[in-house]
C-alpha atoms as a PDB file:
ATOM      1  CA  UNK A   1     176.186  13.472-150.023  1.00  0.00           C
ATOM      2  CA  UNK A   2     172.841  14.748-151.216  1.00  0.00           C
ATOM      3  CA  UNK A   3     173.297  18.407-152.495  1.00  0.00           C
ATOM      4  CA  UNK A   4     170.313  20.361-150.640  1.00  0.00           C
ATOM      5  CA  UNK A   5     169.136  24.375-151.341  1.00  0.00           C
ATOM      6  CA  UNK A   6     170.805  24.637-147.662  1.00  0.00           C
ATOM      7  CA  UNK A   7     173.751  23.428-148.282  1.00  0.00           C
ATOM      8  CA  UNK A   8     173.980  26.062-151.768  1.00  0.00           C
ATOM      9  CA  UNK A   9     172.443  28.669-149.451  1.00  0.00           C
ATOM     10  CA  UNK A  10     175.264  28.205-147.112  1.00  0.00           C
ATOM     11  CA  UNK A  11     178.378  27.842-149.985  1.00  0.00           C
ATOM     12  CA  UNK A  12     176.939  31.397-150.986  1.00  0.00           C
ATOM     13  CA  UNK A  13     177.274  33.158-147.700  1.00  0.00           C
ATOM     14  CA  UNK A  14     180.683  31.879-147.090  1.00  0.00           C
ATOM     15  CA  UNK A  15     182.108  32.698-150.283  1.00  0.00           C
ATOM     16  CA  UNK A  16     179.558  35.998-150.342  1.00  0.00           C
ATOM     17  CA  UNK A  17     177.603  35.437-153.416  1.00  0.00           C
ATOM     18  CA  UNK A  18     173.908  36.631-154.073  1.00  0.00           C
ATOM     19  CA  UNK A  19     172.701  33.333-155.325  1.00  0.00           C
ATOM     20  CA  UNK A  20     169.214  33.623-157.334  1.00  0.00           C
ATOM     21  CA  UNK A  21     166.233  30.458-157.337  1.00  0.00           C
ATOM     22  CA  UNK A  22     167.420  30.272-160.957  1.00  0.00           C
ATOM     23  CA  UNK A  23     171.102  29.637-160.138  1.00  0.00           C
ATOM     24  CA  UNK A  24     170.949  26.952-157.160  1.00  0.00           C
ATOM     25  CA  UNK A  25     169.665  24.016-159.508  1.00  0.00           C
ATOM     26  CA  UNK A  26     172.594  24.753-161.690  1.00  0.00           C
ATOM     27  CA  UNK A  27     174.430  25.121-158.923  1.00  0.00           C
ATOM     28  CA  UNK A  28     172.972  21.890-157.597  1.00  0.00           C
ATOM     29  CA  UNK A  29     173.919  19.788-160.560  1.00  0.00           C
ATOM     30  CA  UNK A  30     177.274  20.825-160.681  1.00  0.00           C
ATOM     31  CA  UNK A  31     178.126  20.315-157.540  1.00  0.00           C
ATOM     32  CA  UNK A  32     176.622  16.520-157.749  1.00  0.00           C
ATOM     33  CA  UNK A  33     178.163  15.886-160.836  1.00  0.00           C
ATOM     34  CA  UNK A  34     181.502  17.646-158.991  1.00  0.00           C
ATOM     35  CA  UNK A  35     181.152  15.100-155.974  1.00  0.00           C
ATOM     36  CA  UNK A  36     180.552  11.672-158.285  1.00  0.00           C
ATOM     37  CA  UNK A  37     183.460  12.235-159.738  1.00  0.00           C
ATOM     38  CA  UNK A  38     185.665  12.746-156.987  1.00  0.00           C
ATOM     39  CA  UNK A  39     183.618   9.776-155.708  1.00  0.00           C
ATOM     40  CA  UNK A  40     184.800   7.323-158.939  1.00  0.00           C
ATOM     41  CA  UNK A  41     188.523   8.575-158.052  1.00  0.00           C
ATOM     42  CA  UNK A  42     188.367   7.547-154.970  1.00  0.00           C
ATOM     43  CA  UNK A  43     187.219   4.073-155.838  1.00  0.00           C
ATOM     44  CA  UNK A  44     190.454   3.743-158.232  1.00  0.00           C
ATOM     45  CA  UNK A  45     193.306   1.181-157.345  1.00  0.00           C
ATOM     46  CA  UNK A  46     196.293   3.602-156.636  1.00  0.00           C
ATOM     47  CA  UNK A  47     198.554   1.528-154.356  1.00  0.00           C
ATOM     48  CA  UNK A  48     202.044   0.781-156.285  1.00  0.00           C
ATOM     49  CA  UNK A  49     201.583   3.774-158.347  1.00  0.00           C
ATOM     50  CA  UNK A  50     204.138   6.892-157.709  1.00  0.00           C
ATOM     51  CA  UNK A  51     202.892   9.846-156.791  1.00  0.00           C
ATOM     52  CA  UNK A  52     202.669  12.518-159.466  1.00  0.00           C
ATOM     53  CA  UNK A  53     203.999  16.518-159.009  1.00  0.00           C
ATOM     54  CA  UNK A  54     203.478  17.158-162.418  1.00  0.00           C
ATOM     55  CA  UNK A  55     201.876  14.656-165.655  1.00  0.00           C
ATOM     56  CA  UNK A  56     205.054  15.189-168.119  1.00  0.00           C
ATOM     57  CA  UNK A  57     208.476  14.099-167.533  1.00  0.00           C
ATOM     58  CA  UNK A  58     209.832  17.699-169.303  1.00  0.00           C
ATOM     59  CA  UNK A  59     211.390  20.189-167.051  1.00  0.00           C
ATOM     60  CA  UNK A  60     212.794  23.828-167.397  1.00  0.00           C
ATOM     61  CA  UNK A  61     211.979  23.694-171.146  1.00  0.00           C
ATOM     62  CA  UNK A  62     212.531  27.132-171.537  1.00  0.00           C
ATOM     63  CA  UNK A  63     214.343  28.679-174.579  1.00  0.00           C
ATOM     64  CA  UNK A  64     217.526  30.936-174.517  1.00  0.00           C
ATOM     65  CA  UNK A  65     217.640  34.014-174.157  1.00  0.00           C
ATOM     66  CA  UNK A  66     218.319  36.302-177.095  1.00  0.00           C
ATOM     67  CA  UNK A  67     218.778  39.976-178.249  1.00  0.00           C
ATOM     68  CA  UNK A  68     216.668  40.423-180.807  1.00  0.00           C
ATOM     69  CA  UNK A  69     216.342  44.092-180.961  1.00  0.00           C
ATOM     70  CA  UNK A  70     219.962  45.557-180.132  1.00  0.00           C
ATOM     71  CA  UNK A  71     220.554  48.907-179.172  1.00  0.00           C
ATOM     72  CA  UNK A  72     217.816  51.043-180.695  1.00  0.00           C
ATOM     73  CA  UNK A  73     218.792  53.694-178.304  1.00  0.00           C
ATOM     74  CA  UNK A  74     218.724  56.741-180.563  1.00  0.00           C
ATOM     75  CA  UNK A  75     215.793  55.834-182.227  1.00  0.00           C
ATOM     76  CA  UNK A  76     213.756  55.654-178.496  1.00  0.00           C
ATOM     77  CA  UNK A  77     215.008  58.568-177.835  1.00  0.00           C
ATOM     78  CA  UNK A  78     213.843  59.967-181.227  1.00  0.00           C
ATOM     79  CA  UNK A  79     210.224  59.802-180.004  1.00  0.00           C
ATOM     80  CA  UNK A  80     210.626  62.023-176.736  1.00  0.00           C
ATOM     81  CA  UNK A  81     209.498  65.377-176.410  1.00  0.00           C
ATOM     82  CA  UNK A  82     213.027  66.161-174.764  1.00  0.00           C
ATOM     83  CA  UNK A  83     216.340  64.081-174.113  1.00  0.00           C
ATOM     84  CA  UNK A  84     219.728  64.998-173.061  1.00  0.00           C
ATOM     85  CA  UNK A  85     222.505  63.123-173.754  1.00  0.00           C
ATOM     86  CA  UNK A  86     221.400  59.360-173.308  1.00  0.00           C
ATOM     87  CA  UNK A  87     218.160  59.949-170.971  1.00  0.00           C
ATOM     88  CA  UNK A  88     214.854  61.156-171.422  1.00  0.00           C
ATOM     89  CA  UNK A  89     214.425  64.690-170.109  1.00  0.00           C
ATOM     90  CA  UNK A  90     211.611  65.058-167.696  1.00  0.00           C
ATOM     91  CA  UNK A  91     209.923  67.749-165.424  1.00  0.00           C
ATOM     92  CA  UNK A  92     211.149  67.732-162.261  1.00  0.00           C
ATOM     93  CA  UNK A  93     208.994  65.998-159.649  1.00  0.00           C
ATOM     94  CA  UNK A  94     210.514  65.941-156.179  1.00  0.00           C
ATOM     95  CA  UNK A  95     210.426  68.366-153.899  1.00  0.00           C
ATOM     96  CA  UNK A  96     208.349  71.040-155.807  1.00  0.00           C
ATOM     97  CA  UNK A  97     205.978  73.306-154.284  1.00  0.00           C
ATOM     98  CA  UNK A  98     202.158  73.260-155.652  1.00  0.00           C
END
């Protein structure tokens, strides 16, 4: 498929993009290089192989969770303007009149 300033004037309307002169041979190029190489994939030998979902066998590799910090409760609350108790102390918000 030969890669015409039609076809890049087209891409840009669809996906709404002011395309400058300077921009569509780049544009050109990349999209030809972009096509060859989906065209050498194609030409590869894939029958007998399994179908991939991911490229490495790990899964859920995640780590476990742990408290690092503890309760550090007073010393949050150290840093607000106002607390009472256990909770930051606030303006009310709801249902005031302007």
């Amino acid at each position: 498929m030969k890669i015409t300033d039609e076809l890049v004037d087209y891409l840009g309307e669809l996906s709404r993009l002011e395309i400058s002169e300077e921009e569509k041979d780049g544009l050109k190029k990349d999209l030809t290089d972009i096509l060859d190489y989906m065209d050498q994939l194609s030409q590869l030998d894939t029958k007998g192989k399994p179908e991939l979902s991911h490229p490495f066998e790990n899964r859920n590799c995640f780590r476990e969770d742990v408290v690092t910090n503890g309760d550090d409760r007073q010393a949050v609350l150290s840093n607000a303007p106002a607390h009472k108790g256990d909770y930051f102390k606030v303006h009310k918000t709801v249902g005031e009149e302007v």
